[in-house]
Every structure is written in structure tokens, then in C-alpha cells.
N, C-alpha and C. Protein backbone atom coordinates (compact mmCIF):
# COMPACT_ATOMS: atom_id res chain seq x y z
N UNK A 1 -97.69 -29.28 -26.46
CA UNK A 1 -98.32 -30.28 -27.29
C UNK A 1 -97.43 -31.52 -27.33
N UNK A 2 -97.85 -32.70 -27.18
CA UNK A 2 -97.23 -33.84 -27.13
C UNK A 2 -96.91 -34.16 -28.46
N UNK A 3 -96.10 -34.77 -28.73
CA UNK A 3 -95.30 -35.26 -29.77
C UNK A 3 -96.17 -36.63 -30.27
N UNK A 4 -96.37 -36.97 -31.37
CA UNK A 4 -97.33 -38.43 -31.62
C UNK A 4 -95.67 -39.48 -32.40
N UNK A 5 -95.44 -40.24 -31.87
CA UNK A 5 -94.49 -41.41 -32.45
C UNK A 5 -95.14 -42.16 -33.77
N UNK A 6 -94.26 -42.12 -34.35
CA UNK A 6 -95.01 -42.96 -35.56
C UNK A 6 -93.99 -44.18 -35.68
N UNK A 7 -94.81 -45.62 -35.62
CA UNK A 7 -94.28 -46.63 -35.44
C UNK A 7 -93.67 -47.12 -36.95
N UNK A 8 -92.97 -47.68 -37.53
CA UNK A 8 -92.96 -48.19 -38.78
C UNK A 8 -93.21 -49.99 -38.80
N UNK A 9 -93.76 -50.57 -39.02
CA UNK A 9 -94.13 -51.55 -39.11
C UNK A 9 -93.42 -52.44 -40.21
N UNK A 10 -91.81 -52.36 -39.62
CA UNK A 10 -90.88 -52.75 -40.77
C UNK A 10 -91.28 -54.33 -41.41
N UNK A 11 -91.61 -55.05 -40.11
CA UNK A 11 -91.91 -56.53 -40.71
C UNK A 11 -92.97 -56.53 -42.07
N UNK A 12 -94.14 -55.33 -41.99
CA UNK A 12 -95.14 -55.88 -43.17
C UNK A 12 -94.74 -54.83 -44.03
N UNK A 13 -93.67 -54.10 -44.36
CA UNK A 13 -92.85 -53.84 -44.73
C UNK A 13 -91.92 -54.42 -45.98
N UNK A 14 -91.08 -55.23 -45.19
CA UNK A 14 -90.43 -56.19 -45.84
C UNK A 14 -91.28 -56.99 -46.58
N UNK A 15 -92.52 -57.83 -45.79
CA UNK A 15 -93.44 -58.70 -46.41
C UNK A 15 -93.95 -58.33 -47.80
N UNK A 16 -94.45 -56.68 -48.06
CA UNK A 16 -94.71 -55.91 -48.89
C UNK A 16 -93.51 -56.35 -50.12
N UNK A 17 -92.37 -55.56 -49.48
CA UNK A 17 -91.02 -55.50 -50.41
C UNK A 17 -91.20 -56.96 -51.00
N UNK A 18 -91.01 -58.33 -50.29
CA UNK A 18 -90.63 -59.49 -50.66
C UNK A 18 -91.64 -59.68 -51.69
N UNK A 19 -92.89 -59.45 -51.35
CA UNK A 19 -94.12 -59.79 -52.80
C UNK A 19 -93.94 -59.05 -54.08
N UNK A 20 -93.72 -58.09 -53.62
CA UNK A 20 -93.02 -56.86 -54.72
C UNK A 20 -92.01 -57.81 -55.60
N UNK A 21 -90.89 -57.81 -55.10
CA UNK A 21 -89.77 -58.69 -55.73
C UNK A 21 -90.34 -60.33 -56.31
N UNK A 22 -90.80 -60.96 -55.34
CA UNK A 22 -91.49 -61.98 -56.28
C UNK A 22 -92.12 -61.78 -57.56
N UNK A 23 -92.78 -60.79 -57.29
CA UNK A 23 -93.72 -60.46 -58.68
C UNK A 23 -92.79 -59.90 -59.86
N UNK A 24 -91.88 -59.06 -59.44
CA UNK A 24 -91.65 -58.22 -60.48
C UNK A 24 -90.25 -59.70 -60.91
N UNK A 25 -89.65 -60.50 -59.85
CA UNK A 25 -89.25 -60.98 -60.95
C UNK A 25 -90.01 -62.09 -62.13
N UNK A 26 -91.09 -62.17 -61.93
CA UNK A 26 -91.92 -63.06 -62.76
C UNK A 26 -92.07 -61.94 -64.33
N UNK A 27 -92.50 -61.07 -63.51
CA UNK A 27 -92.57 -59.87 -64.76
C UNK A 27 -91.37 -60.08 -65.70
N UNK A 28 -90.26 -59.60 -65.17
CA UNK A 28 -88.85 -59.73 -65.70
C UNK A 28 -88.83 -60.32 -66.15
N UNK A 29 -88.99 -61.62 -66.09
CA UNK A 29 -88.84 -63.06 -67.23
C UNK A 29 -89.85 -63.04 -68.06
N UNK A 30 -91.18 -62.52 -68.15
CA UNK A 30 -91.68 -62.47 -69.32
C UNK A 30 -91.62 -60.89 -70.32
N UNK A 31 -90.64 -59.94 -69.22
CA UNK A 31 -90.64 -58.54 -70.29
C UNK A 31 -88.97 -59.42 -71.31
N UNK A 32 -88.31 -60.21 -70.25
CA UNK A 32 -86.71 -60.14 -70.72
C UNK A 32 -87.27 -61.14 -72.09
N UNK A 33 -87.99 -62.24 -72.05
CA UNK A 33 -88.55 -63.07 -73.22
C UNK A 33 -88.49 -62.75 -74.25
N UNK A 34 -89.61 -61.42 -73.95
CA UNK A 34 -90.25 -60.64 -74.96
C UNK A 34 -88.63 -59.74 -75.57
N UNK A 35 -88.36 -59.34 -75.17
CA UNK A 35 -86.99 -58.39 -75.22
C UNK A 35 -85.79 -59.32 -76.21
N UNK A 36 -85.89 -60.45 -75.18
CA UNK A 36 -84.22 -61.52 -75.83
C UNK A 36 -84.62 -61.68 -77.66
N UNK A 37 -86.07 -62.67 -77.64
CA UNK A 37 -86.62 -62.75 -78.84
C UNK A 37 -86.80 -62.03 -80.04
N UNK A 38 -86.74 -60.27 -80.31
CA UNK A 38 -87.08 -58.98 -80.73
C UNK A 38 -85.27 -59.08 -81.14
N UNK A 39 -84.44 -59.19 -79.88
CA UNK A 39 -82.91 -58.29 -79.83
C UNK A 39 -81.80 -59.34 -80.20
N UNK A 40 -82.04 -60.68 -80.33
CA UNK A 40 -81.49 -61.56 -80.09
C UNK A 40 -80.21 -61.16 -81.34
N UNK A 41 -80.70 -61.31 -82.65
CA UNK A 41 -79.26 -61.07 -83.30
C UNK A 41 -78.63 -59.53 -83.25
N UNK A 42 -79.24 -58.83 -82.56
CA UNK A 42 -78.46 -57.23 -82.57
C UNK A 42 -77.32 -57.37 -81.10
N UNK A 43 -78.04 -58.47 -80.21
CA UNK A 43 -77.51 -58.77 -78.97
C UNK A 43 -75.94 -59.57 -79.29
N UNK A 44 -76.35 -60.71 -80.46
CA UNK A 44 -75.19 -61.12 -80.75
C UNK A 44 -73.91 -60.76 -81.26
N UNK A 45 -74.68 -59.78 -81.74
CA UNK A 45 -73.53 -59.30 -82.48
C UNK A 45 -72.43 -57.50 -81.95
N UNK A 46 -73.44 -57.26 -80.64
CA UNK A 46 -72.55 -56.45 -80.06
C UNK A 46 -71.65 -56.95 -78.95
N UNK A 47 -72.57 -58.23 -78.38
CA UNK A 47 -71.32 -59.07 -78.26
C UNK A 47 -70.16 -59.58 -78.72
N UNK A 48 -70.34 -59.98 -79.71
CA UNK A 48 -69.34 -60.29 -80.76
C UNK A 48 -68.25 -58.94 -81.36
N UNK A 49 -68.76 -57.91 -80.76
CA UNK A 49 -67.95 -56.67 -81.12
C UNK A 49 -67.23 -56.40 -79.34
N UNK A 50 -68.30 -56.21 -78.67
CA UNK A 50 -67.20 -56.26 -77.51
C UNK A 50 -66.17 -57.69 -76.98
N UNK A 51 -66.21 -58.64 -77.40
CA UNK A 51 -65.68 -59.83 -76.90
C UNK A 51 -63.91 -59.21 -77.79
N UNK A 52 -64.55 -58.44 -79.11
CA UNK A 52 -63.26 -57.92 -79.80
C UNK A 52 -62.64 -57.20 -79.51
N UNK A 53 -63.52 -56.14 -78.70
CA UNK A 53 -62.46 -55.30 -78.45
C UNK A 53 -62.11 -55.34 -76.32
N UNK A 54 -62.16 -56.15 -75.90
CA UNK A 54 -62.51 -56.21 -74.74
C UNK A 54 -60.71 -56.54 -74.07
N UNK A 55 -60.50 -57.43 -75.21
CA UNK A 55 -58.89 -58.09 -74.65
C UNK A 55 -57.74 -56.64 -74.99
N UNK A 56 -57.46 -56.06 -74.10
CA UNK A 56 -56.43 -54.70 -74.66
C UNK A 56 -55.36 -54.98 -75.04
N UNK A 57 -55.06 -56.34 -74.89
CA UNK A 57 -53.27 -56.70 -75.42
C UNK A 57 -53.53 -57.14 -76.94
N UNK A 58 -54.83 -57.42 -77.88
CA UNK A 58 -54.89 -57.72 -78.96
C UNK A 58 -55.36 -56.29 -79.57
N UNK A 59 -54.51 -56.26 -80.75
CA UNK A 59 -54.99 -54.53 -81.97
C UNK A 59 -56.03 -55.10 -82.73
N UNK A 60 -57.39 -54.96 -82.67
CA UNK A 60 -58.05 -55.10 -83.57
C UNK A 60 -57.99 -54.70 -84.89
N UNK A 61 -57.85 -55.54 -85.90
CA UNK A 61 -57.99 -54.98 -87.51
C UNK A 61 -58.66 -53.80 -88.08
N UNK A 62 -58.27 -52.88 -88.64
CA UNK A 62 -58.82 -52.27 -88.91
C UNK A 62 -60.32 -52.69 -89.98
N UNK A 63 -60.07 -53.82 -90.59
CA UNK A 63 -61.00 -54.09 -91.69
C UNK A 63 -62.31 -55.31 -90.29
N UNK A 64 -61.95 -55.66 -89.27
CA UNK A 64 -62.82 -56.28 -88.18
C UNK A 64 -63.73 -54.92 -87.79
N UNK A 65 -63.74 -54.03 -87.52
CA UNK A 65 -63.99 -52.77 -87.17
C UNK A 65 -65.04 -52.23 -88.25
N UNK A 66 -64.48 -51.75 -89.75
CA UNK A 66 -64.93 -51.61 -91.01
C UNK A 66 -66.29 -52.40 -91.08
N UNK A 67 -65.84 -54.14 -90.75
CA UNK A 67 -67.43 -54.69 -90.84
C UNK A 67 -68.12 -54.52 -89.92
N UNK A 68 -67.57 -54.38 -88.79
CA UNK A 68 -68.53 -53.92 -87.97
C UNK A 68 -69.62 -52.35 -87.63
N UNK A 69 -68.73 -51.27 -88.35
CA UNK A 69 -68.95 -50.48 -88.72
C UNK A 69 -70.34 -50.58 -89.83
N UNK A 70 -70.09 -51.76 -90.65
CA UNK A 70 -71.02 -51.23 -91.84
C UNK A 70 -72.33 -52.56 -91.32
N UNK A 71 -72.37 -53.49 -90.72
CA UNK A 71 -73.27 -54.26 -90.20
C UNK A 71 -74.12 -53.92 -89.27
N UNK A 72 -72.97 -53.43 -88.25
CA UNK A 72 -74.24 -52.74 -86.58
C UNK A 72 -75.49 -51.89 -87.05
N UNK A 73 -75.12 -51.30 -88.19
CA UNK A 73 -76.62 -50.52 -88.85
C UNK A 73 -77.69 -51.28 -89.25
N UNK A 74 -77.09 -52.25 -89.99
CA UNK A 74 -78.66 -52.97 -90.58
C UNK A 74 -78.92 -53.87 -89.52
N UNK A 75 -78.18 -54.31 -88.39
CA UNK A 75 -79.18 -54.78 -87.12
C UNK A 75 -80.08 -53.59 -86.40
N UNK A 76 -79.75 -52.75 -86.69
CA UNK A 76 -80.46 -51.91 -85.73
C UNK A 76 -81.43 -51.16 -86.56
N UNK A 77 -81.31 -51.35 -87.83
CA UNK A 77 -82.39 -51.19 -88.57
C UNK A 77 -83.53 -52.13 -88.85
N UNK A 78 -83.36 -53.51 -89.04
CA UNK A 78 -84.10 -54.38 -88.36
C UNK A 78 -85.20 -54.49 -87.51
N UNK A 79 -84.22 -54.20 -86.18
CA UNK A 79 -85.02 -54.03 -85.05
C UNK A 79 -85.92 -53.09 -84.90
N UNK A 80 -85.58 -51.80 -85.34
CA UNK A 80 -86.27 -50.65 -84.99
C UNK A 80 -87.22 -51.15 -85.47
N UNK A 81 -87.74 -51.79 -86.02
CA UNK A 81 -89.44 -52.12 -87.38
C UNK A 81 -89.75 -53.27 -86.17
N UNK A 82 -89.03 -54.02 -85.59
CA UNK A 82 -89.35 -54.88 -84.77
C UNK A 82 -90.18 -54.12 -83.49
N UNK A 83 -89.48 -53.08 -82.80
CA UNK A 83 -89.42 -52.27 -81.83
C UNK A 83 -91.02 -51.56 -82.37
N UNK A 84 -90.82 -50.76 -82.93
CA UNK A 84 -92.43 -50.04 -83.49
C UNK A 84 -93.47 -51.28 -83.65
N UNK A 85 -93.38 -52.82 -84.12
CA UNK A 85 -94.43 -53.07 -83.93
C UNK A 85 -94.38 -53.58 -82.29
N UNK A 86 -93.37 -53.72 -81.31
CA UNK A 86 -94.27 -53.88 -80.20
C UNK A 86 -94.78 -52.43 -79.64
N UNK A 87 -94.49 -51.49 -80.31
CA UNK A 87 -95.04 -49.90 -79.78
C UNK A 87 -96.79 -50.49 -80.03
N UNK A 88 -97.11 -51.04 -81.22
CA UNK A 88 -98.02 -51.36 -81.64
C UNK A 88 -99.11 -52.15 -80.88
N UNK A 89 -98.20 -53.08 -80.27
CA UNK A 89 -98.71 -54.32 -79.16
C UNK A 89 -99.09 -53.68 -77.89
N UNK A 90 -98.35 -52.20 -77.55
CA UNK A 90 -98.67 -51.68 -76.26
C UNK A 90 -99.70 -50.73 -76.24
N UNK A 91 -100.12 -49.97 -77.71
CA UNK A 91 -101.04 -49.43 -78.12
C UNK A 91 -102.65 -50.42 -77.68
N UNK A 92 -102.38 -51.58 -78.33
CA UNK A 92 -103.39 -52.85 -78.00
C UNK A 92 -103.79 -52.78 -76.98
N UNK A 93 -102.79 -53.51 -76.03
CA UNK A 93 -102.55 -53.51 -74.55
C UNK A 93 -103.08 -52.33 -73.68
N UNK A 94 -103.12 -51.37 -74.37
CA UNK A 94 -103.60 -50.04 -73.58
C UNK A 94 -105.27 -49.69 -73.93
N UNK A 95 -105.47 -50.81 -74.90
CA UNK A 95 -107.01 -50.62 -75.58
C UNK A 95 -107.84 -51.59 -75.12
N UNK A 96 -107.35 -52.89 -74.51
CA UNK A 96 -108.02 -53.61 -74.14
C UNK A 96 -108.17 -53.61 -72.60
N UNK A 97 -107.42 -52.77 -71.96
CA UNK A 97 -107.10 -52.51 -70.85
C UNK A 97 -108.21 -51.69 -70.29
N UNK A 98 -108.33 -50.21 -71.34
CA UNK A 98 -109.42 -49.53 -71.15
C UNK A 98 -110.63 -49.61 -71.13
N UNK A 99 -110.88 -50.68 -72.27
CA UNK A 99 -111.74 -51.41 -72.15
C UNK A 99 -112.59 -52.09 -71.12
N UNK A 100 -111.49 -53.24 -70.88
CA UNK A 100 -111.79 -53.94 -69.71
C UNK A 100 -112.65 -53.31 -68.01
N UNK A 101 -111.65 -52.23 -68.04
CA UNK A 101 -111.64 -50.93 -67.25
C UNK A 101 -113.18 -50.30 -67.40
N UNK A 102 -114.01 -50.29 -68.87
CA UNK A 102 -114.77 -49.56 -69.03
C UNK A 102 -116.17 -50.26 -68.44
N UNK A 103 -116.13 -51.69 -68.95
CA UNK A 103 -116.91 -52.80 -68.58
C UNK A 103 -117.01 -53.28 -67.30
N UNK A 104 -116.23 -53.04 -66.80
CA UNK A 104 -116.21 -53.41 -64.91
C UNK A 104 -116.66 -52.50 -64.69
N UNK A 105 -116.50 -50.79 -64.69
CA UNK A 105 -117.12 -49.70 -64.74
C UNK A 105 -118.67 -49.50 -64.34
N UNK A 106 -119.26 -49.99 -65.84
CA UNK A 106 -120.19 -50.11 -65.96
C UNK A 106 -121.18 -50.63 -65.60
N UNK A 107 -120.56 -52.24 -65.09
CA UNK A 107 -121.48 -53.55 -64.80
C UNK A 107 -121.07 -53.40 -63.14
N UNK A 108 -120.84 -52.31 -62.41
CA UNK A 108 -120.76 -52.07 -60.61
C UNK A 108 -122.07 -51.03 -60.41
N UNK A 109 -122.52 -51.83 -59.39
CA UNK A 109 -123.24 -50.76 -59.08
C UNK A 109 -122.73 -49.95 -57.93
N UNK A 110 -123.27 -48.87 -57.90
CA UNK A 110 -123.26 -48.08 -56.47
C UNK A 110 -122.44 -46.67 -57.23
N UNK A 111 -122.00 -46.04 -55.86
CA UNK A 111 -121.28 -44.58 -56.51
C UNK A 111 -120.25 -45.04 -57.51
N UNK A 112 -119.71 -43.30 -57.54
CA UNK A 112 -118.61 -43.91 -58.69
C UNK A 112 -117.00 -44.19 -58.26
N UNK A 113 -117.02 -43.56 -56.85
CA UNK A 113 -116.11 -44.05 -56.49
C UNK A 113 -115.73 -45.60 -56.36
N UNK A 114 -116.68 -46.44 -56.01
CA UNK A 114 -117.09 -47.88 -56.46
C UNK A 114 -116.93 -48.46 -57.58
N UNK A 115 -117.37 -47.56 -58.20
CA UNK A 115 -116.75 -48.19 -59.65
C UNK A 115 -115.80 -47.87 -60.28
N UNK A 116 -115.20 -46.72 -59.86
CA UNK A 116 -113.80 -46.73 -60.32
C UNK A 116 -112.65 -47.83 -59.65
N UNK A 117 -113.05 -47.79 -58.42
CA UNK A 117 -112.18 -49.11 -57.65
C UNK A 117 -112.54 -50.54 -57.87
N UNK A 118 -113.73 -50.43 -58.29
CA UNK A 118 -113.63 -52.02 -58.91
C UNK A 118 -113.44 -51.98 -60.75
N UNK A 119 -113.51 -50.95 -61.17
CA UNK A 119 -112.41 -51.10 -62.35
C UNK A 119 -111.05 -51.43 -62.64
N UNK A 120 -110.36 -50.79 -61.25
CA UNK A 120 -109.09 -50.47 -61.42
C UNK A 120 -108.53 -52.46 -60.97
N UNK A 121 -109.36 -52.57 -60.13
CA UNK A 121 -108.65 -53.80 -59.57
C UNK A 121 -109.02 -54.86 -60.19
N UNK A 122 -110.37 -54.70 -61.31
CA UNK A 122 -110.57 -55.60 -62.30
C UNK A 122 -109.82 -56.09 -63.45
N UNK A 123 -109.45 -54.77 -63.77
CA UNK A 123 -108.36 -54.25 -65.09
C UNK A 123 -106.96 -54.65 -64.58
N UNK A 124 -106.67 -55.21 -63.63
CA UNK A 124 -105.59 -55.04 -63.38
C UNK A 124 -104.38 -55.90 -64.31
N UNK A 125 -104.79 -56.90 -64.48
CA UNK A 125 -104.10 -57.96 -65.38
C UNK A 125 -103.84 -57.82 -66.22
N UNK A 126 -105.07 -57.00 -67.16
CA UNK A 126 -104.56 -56.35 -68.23
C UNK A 126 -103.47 -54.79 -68.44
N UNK A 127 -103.38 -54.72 -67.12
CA UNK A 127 -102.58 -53.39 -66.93
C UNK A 127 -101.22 -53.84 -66.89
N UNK A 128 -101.43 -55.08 -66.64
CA UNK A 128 -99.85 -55.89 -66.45
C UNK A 128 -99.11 -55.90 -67.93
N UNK A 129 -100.26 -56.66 -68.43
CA UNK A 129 -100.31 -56.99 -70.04
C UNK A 129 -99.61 -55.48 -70.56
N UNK A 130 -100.11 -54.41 -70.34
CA UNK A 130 -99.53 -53.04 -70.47
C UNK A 130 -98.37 -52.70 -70.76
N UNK A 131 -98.04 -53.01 -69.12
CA UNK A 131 -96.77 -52.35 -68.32
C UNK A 131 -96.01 -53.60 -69.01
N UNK A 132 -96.04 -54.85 -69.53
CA UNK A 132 -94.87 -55.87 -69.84
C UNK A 132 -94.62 -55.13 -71.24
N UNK A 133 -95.34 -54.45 -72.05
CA UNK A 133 -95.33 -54.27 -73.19
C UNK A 133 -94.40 -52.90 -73.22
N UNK A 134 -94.61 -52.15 -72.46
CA UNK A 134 -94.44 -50.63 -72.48
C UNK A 134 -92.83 -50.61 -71.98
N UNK A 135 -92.82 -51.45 -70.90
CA UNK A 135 -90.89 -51.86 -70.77
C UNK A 135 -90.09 -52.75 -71.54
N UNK A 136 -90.49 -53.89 -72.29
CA UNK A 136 -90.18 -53.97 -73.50
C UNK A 136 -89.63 -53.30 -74.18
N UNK A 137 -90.56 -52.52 -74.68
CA UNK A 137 -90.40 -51.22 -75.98
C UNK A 137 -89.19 -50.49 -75.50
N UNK A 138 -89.22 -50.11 -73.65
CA UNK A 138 -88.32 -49.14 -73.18
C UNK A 138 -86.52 -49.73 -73.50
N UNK A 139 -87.15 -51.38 -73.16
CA UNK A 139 -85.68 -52.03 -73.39
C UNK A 139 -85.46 -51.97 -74.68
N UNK A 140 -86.27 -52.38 -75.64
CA UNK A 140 -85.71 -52.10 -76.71
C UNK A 140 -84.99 -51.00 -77.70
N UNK A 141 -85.80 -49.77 -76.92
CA UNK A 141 -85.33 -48.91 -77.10
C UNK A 141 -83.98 -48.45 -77.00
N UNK A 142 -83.84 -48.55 -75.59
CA UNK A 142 -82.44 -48.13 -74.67
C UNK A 142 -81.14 -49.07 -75.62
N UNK A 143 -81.44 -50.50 -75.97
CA UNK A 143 -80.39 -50.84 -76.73
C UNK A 143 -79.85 -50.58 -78.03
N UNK A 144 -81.20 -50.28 -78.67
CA UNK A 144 -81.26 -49.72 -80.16
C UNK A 144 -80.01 -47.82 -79.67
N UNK A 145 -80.34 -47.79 -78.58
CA UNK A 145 -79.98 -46.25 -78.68
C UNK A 145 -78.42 -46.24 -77.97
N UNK A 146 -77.95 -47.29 -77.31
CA UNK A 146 -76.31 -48.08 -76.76
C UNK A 146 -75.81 -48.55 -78.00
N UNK A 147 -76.54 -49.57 -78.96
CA UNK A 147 -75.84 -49.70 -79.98
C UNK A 147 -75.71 -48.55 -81.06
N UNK A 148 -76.36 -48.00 -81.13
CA UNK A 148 -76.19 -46.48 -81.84
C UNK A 148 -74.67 -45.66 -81.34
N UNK A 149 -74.65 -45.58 -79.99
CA UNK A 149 -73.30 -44.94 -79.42
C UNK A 149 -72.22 -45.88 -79.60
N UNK A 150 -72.34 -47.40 -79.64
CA UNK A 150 -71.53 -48.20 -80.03
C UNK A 150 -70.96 -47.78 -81.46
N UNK A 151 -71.93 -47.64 -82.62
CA UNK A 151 -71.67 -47.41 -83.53
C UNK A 151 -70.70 -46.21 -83.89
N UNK A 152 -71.21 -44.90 -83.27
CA UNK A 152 -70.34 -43.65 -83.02
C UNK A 152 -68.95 -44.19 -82.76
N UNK A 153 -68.65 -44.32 -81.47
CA UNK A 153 -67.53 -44.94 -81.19
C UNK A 153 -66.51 -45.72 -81.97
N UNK A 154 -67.26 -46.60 -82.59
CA UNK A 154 -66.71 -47.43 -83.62
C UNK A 154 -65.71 -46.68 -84.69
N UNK A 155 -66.52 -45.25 -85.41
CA UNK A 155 -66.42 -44.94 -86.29
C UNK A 155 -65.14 -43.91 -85.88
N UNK A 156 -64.95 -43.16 -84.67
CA UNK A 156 -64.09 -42.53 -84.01
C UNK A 156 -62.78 -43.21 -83.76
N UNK A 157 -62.85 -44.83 -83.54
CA UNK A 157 -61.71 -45.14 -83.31
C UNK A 157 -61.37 -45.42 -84.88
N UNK A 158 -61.81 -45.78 -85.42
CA UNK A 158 -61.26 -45.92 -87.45
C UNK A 158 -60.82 -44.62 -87.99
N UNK A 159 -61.80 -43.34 -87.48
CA UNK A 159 -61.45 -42.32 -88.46
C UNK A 159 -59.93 -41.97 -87.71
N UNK A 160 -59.75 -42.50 -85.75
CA UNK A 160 -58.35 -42.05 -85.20
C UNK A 160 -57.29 -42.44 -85.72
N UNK A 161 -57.29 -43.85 -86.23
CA UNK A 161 -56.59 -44.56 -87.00
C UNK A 161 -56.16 -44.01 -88.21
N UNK A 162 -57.23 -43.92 -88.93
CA UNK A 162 -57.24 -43.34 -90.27
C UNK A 162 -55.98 -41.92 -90.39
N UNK A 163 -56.31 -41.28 -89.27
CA UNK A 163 -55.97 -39.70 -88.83
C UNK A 163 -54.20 -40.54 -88.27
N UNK A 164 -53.82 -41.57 -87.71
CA UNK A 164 -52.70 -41.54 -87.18
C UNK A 164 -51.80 -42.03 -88.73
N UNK A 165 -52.21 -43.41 -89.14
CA UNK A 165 -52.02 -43.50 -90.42
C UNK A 165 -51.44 -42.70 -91.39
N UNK A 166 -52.22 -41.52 -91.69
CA UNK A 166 -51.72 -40.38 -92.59
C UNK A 166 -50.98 -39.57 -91.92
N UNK A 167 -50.54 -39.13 -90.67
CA UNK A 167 -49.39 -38.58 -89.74
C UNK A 167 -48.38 -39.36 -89.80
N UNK A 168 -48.39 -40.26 -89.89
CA UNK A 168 -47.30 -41.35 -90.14
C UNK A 168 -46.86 -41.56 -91.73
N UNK A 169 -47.35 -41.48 -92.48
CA UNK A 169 -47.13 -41.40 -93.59
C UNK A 169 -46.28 -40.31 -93.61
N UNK A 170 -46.97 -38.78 -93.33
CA UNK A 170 -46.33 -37.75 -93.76
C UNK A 170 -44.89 -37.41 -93.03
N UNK A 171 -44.91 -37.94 -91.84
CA UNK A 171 -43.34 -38.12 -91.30
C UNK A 171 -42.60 -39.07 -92.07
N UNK A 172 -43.12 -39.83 -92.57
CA UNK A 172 -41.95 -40.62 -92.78
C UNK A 172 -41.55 -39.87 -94.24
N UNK A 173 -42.67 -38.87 -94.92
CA UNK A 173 -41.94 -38.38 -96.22
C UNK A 173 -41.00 -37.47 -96.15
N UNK A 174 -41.24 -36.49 -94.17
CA UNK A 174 -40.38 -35.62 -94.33
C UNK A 174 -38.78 -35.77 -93.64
């Protein structure tokens, strides 16, 4: 039996890839929008915590730490109410989508394979509308849940302190 070669057709390929990347970075700038706008002061201010602790030749204060300790919470409490209502927006997004989806559906004639394919490619915009919403949420998520481990961390290097502090104390009583 002869062997069949399968050619890859790298050029429309790439062409594929390159539209891909065009698009998705258009996406990107309106999921990162949506994202910067929602995160903006939780963003600032873990910046403002790593810019502190970033230089290793400076000891951060223990009482720089303390506020940061007791602040990083109510940004991220904040947000989370921010974060659930775009859960809210993607809920939408997933309703008008179906929608849309249901009405192209409907108004095709012929089989249904027909009309599922001219649903899908009708709906599509609004599927975008979707997917910008649904990675959003994911970003928002993922930072709400980095600054959370930020926070841990935080509290580990104070209580180490705390813990070297009182070792030091007690040597020097004995």
C-alpha cells in the first residue's frame, strides 16, 4: 500500500496565525480596558507594595508592611463586588448571545444543519461580546487570587519578624 504525503500548507497557515494575532490583539485591548478600569486601585497599590519590597539592600519597616497588611484587604474587597458584577455582564452577554443565536435560527430556512450554521456565524459578535466578558472576570479573578497570596506572604514575613524579635529579646535576657 502506498503511503499518501500530507502536504502542510504552512503559508495559509501563518496567514491564519497572523489574523488570529491581529484579532486577538484588538480583543486584548478591549478585555485589558475592561480589566485596568475594575483593578486600577488594587493594581496600584500592589505595585506600590512590590516597588517596596523589590530593592533587597533596603529593610522594609515593619509598620510599611502592617499597613499594607491591613489595606490589601479592603482593595480586594472592593473589587470582588466589582468582579461579581462583571460575572453579571457575562451572564447578559451569554443571554443576548443566545438569543441572537435563537433568531437567526429561526428566521433560516432549510435543514437544521443550515440553521445552526447560520446561527453560529450570525451570533458571532455577540459571542465576542461573551468571550471579552468571561476573560475579564478570569483576569480579575486571577489577580484578586495573586493579591490574596500577596497578602499571605505579607503576613509570614511580619509574623517572621515578630518570631525573630522575641528570640532576640530572650537571648539577650539570658
Amino acid at each position: 500500500m502506498e503511503e499518501k504525503k500530507i502536504t502542510i500548507p504552512v503559508e495559509e497557515i501563518v496567514k491564519r496565525l497572523s489574523r488570529v494575532n491581529e484579532n486577538g490583539l484588538k480583543l486584548d485591548a478591549v478585555v485589558n480596558a475592561v480589566v485596568s478600569e475594575l483593578t486600577k486601585d488594587l493594581d496600584e497599590f500592589v505595585a506600590s507594595i512590590y516597588k517596596m519590597i523589590s530593592d533587597k539592600s533596603v529593610d522594609v519597616p515593619d509598620v510599611d508592611i502592617e499597613y499594607a497588611i491591613l489595606q490589601l484587604p479592603c482593595h480586594m474587597y472592593f473589587l470582588s463586588s466589582k468582579m461579581e458584577d462583571l460575572g453579571l455582564r457575562e451572564d447578559i452577554a451569554r443571554g443576548l448571545e443566545r438569543e441572537r443565536y435563537n433568531e437567526i435560527f429561526q428566521a433560516t430556512e432549510g435543514r437544521v444543519s443550515d440553521k445552526e450554521g447560520a446561527a453560529e456565524v450570525g451570533s458571532q459578535r455577540e459571542a465576542l461580546v461573551t468571550a471579552v466578558n468571561s476573560r475579564a472576570y478570569r483576569k480579575v479573578k486571577a489577580k484578586l487570587e495573586y493579591a490574596s497570596a500577596t497578602l499571605e506572604s505579607l503576613k509570614k514575613v511580619l509574623t517572621n519578624r515578630i518570631s525573630d524579635k522575641e528570640l532576640t529579646k530572650r537571648d539577650t535576657r539570658a
